[in-house]
PDB file of N, CA and C in Angstrom:
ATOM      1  N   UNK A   1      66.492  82.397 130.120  1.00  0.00           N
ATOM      2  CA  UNK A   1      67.847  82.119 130.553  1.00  0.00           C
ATOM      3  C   UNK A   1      68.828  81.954 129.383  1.00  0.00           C
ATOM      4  N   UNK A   2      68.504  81.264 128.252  1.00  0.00           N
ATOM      5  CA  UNK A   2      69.516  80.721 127.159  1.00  0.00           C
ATOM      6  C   UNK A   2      69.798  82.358 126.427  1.00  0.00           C
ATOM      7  N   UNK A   3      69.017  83.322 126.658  1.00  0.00           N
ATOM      8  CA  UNK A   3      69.401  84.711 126.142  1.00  0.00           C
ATOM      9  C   UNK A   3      70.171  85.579 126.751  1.00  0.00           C
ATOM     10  N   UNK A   4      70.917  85.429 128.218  1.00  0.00           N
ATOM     11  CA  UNK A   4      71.455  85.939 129.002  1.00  0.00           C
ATOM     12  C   UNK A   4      72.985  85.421 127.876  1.00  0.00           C
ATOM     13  N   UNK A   5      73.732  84.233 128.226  1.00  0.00           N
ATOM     14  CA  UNK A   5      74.514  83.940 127.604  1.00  0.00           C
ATOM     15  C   UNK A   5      74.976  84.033 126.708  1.00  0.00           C
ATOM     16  N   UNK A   6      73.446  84.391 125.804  1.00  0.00           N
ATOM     17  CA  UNK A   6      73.534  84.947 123.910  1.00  0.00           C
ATOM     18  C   UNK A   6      74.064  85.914 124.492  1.00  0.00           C
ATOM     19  N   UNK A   7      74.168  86.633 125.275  1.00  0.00           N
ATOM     20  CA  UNK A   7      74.455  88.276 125.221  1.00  0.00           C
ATOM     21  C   UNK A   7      76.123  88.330 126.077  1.00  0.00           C
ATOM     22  N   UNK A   8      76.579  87.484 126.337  1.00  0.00           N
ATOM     23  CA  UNK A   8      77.655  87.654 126.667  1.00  0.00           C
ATOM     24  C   UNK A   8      78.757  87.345 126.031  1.00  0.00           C
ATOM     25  N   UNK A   9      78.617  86.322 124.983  1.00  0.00           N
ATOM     26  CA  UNK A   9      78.871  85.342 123.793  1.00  0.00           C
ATOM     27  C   UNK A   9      78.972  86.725 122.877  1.00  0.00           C
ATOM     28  N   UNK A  10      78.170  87.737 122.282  1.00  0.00           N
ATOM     29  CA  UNK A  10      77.677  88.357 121.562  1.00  0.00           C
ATOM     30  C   UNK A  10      78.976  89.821 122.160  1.00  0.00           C
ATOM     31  N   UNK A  11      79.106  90.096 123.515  1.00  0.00           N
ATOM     32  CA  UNK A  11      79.628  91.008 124.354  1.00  0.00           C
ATOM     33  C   UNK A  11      80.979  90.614 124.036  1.00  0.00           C
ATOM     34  N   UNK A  12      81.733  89.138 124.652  1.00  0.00           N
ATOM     35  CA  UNK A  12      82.590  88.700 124.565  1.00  0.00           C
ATOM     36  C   UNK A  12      83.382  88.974 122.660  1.00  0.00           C
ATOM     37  N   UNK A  13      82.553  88.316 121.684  1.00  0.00           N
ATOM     38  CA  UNK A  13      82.867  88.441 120.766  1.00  0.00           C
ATOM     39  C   UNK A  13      83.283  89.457 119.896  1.00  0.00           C
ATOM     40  N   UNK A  14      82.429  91.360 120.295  1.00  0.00           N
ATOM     41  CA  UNK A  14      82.520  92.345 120.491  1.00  0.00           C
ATOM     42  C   UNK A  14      84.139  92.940 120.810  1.00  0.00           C
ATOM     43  N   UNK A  15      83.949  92.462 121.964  1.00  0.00           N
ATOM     44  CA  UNK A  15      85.692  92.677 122.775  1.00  0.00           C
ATOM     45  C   UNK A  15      86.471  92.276 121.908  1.00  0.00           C
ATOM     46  N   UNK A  16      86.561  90.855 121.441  1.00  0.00           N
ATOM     47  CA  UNK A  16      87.923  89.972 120.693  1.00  0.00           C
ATOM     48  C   UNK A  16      88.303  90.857 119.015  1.00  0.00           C
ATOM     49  N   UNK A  17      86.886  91.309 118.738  1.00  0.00           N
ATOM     50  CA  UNK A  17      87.165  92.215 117.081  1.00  0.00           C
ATOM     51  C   UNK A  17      87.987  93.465 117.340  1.00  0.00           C
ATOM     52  N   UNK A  18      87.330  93.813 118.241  1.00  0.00           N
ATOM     53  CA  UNK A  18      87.861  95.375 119.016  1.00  0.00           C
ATOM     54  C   UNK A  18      89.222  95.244 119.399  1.00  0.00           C
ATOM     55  N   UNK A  19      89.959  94.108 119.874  1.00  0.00           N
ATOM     56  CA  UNK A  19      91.137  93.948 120.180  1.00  0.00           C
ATOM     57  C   UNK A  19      91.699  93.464 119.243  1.00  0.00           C
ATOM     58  N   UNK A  20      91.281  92.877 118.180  1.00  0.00           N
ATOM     59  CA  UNK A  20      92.314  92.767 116.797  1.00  0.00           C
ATOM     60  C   UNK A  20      92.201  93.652 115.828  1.00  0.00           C
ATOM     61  N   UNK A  21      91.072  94.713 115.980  1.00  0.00           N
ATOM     62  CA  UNK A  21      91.471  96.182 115.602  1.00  0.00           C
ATOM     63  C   UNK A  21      92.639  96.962 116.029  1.00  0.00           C
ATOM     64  N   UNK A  22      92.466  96.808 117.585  1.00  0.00           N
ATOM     65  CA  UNK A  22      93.674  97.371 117.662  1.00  0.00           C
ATOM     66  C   UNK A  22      95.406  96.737 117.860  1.00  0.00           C
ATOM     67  N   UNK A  23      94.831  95.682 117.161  1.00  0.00           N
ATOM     68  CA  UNK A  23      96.420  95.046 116.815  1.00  0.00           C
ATOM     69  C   UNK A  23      96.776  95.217 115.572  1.00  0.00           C
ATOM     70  N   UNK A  24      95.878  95.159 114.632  1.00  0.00           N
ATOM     71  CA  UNK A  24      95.971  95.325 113.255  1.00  0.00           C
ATOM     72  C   UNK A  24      96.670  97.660 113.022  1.00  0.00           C
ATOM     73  N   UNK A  25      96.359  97.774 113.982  1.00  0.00           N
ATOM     74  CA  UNK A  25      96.096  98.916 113.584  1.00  0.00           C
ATOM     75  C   UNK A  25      97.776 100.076 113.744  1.00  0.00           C
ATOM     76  N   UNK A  26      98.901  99.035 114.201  1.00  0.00           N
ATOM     77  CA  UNK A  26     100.250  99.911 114.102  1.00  0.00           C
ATOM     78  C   UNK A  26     100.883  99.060 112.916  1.00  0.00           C
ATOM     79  N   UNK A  27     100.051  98.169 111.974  1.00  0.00           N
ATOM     80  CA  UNK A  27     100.522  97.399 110.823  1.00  0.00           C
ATOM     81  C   UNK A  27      99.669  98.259 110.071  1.00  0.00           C
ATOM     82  N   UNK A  28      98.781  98.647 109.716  1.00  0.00           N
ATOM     83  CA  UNK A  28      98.593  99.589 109.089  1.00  0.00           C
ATOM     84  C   UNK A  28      99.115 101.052 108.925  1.00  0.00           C
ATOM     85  N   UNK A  29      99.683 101.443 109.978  1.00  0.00           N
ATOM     86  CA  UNK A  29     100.023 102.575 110.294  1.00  0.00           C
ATOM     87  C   UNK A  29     101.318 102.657 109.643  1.00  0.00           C
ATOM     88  N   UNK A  30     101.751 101.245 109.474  1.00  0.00           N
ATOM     89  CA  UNK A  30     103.093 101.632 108.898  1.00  0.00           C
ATOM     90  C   UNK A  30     103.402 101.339 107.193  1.00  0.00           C
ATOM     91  N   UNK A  31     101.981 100.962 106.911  1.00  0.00           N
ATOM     92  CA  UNK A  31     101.410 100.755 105.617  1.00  0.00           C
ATOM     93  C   UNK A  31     101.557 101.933 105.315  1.00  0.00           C
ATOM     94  N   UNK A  32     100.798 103.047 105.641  1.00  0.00           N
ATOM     95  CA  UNK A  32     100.180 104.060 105.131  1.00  0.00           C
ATOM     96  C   UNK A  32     101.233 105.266 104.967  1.00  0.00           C
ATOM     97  N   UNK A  33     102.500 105.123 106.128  1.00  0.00           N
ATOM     98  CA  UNK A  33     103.337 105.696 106.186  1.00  0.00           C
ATOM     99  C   UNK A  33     104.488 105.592 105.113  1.00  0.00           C
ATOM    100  N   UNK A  34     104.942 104.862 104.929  1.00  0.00           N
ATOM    101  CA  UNK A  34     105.928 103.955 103.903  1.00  0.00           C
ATOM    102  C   UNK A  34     105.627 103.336 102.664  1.00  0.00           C
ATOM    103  N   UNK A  35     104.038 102.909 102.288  1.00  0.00           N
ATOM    104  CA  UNK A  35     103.909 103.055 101.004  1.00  0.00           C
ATOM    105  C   UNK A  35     103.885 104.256 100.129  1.00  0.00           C
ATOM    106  N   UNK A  36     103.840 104.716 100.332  1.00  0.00           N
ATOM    107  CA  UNK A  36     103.796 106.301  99.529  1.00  0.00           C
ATOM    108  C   UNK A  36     105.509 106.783  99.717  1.00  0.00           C
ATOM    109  N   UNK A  37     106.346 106.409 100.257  1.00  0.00           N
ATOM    110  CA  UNK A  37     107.480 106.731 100.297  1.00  0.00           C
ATOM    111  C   UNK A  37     108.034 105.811  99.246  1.00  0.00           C
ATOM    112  N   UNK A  38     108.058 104.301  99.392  1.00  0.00           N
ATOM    113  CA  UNK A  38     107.993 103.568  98.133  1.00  0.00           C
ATOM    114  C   UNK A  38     107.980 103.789  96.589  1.00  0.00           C
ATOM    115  N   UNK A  39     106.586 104.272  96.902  1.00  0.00           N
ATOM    116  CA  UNK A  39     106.110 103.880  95.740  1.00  0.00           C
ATOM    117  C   UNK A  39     106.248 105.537  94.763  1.00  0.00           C
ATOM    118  N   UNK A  40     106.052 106.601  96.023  1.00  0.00           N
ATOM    119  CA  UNK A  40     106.596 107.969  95.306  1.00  0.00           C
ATOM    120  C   UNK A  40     107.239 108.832  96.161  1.00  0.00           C
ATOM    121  N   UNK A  41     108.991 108.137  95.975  1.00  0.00           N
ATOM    122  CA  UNK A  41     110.054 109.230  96.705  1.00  0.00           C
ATOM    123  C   UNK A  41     110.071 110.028  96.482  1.00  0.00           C
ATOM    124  N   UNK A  42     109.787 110.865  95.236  1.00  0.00           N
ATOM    125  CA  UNK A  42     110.347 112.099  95.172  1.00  0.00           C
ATOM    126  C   UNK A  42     109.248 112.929  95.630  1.00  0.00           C
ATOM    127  N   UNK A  43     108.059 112.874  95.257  1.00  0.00           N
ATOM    128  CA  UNK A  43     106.642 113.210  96.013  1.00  0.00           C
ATOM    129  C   UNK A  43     106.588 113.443  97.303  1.00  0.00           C
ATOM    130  N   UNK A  44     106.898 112.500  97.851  1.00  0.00           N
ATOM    131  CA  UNK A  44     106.932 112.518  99.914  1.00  0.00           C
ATOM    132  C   UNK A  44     107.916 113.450 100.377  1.00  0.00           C
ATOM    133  N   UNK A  45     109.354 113.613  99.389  1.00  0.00           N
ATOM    134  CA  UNK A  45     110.336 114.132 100.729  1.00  0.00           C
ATOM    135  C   UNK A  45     110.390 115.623 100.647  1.00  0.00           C
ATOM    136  N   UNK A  46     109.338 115.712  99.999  1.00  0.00           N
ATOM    137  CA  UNK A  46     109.236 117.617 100.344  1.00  0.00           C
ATOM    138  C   UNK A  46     107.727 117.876 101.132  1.00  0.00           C
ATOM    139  N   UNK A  47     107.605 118.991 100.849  1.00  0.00           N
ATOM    140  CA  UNK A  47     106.126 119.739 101.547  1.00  0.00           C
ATOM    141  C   UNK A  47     105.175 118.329 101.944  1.00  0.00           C
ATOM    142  N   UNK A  48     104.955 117.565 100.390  1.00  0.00           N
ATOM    143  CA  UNK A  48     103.846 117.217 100.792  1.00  0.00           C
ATOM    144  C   UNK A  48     104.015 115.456 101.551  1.00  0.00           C
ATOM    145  N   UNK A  49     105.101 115.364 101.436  1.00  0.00           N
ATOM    146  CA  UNK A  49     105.526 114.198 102.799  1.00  0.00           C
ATOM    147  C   UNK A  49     105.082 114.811 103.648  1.00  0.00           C
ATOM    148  N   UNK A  50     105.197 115.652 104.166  1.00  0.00           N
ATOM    149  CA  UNK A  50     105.495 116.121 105.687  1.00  0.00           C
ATOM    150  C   UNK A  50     103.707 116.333 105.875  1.00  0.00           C
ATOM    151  N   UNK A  51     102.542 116.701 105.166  1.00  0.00           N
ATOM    152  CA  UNK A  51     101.718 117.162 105.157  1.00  0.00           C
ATOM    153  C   UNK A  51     101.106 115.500 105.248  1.00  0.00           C
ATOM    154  N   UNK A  52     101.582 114.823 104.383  1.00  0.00           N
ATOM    155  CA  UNK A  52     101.251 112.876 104.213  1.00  0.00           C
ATOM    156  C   UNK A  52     101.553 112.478 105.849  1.00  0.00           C
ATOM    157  N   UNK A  53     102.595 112.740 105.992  1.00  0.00           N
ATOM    158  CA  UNK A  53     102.917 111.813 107.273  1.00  0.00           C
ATOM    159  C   UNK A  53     101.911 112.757 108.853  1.00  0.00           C
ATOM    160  N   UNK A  54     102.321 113.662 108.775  1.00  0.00           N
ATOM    161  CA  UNK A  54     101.601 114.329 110.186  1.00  0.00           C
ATOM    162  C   UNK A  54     100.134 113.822 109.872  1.00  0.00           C
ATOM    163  N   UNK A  55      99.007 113.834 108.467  1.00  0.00           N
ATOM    164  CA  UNK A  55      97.814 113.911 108.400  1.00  0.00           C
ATOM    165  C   UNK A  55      97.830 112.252 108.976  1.00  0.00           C
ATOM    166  N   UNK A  56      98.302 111.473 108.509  1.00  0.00           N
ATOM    167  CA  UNK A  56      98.355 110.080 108.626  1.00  0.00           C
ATOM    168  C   UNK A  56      98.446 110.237 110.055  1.00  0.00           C
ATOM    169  N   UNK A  57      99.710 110.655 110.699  1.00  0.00           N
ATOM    170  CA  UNK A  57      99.387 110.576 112.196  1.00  0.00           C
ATOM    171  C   UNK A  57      98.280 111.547 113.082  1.00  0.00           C
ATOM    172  N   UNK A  58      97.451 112.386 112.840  1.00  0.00           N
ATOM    173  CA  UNK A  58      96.646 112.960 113.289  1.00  0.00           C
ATOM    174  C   UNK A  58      95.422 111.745 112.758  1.00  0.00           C
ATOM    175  N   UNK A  59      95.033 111.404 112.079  1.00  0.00           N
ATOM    176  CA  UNK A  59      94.066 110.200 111.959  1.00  0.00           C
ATOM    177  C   UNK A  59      94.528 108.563 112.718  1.00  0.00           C
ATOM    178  N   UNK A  60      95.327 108.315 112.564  1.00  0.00           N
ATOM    179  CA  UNK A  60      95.995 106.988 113.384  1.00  0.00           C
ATOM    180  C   UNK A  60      95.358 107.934 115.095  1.00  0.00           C
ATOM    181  N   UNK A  61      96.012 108.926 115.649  1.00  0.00           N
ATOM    182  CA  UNK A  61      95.448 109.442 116.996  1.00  0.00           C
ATOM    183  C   UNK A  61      94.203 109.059 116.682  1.00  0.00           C
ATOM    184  N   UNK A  62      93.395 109.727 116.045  1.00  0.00           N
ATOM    185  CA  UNK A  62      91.568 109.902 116.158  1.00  0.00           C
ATOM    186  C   UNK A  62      91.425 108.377 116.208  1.00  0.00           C
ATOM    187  N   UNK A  63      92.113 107.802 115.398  1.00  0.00           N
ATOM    188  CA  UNK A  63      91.574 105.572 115.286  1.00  0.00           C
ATOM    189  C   UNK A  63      91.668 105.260 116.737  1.00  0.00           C
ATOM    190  N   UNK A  64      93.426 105.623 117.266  1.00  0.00           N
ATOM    191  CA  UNK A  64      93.306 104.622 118.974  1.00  0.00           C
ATOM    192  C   UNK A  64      92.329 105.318 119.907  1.00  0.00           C
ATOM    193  N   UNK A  65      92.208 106.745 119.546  1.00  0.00           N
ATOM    194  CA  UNK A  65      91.098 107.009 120.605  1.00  0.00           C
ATOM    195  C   UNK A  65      89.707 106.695 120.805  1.00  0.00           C
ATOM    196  N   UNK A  66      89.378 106.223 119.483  1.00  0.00           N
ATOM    197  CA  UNK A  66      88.019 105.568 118.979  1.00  0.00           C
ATOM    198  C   UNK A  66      87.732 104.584 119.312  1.00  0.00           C
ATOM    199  N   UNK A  67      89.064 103.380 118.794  1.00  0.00           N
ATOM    200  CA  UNK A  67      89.291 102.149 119.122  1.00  0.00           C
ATOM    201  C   UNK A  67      89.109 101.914 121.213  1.00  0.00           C
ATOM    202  N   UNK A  68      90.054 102.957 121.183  1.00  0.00           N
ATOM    203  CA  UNK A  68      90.168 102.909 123.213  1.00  0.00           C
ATOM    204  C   UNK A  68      88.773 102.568 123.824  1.00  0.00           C
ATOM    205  N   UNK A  69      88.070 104.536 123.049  1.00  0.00           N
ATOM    206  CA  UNK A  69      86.746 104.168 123.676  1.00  0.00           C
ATOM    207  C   UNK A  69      85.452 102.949 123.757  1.00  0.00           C
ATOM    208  N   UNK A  70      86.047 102.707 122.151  1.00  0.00           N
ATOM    209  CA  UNK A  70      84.922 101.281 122.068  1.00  0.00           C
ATOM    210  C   UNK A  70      85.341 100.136 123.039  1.00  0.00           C
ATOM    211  N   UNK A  71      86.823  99.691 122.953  1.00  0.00           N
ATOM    212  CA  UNK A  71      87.124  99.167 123.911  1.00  0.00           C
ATOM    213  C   UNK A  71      86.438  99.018 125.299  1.00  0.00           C
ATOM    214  N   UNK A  72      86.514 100.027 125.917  1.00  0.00           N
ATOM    215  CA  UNK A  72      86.179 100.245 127.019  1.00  0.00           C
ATOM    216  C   UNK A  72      84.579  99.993 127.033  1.00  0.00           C
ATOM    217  N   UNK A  73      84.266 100.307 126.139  1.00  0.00           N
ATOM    218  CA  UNK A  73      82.066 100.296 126.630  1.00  0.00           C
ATOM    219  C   UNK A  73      81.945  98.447 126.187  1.00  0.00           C
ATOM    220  N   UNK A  74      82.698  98.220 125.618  1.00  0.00           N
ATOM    221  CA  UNK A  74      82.615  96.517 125.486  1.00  0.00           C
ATOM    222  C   UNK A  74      83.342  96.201 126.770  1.00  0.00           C
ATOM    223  N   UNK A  75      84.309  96.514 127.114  1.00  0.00           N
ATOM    224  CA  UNK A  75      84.916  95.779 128.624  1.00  0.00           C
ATOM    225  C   UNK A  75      83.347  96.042 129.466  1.00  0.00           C
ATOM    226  N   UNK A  76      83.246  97.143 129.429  1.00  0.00           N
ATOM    227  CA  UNK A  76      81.475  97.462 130.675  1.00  0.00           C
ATOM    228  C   UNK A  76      80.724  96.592 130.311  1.00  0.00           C
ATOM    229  N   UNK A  77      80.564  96.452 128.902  1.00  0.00           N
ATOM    230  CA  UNK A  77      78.737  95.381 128.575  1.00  0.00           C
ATOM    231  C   UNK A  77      79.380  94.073 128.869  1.00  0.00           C
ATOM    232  N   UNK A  78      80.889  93.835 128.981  1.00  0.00           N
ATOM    233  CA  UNK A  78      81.195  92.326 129.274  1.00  0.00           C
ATOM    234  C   UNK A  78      80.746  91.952 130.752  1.00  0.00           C
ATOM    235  N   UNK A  79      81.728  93.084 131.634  1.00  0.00           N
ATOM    236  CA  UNK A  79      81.255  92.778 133.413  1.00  0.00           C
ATOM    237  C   UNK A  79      79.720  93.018 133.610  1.00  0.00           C
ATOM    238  N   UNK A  80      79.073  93.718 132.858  1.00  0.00           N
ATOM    239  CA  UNK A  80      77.965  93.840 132.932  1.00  0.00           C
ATOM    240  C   UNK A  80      77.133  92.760 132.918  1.00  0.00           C
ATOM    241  N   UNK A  81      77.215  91.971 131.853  1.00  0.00           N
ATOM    242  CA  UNK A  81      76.559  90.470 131.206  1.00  0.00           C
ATOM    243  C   UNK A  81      77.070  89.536 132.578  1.00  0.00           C
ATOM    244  N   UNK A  82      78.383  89.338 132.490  1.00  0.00           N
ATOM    245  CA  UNK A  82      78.791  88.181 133.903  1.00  0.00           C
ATOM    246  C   UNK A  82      78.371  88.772 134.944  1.00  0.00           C
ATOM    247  N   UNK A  83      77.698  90.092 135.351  1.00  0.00           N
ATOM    248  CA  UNK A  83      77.322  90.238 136.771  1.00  0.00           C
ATOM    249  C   UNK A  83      75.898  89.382 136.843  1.00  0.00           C
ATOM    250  N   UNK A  84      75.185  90.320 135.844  1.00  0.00           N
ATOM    251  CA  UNK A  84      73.764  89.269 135.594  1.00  0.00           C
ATOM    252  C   UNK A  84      73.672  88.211 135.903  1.00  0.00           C
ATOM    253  N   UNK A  85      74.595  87.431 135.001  1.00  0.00           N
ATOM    254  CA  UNK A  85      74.444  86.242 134.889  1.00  0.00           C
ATOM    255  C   UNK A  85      74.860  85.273 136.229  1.00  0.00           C
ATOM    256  N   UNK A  86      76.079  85.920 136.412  1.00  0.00           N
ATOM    257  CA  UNK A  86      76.174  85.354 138.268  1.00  0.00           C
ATOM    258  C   UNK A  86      74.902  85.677 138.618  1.00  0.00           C
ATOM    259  N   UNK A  87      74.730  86.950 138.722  1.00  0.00           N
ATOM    260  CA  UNK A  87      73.165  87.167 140.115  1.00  0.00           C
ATOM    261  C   UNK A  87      72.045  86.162 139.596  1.00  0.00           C
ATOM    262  N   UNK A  88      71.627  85.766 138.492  1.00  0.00           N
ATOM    263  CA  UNK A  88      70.458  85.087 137.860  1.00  0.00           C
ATOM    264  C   UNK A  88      70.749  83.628 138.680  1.00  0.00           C
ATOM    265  N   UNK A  89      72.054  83.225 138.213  1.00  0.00           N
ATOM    266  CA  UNK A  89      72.577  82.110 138.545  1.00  0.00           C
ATOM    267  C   UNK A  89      72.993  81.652 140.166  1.00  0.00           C
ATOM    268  N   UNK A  90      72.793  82.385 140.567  1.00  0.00           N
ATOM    269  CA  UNK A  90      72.793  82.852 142.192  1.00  0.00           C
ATOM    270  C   UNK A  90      71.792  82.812 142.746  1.00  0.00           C
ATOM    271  N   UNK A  91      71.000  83.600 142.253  1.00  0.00           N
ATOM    272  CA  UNK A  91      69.561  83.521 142.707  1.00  0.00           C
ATOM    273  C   UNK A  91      67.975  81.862 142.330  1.00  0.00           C
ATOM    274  N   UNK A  92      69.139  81.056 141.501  1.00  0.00           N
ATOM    275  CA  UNK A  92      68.156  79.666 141.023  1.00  0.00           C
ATOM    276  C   UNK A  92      68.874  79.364 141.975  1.00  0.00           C
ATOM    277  N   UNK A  93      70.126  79.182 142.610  1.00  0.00           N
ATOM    278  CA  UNK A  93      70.194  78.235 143.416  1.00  0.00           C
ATOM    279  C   UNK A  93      69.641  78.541 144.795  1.00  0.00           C
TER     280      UNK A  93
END
């Protein structure tokens, strides 16, 4: 029984990283975008800005879709763990 809970604790905790990934992750985005404008204007505002900024946003896409999906298989192993654990807990009484 005390390992059912490890695993939801473990599920739960899963979820909370995964969701400050994806909070952290339009503060980075604007890191990645704007330091290099900073730090080398004259560099960015031709060809290879434009090649900096689209690549940056074609990888930021690939992160939230990554991020989404993990999301989501941790939301499942969460309802998953509290179904258990109701039915276990359901079934002692």
């Amino acid at each position: 029984m005390p390992d059912q809970p490890l695993f939801l604790e473990r599920a739960s905790f899963r979820r909370r990283r995964l969701g400050d990934a994806a909070r952290v992750l339009p503060v980075l985005a604007a890191c990645l975008i704007l330091v290099p404008v900073w730090w080398m204007p004259a560099e960015v505002s031709f060809a290879w800005g434009a090649v900096w900024l689209f690549g940056t946003w074609a990888v930021l896409i690939a992160a939230v879709w990554a991020l989404h999906r993990a999301l989501r298989r941790a939301d499942a192993a969460t309802l998953r763990a509290r179904r258990e654990i109701d039915q276990d807990h359901d079934h002692a009484l």
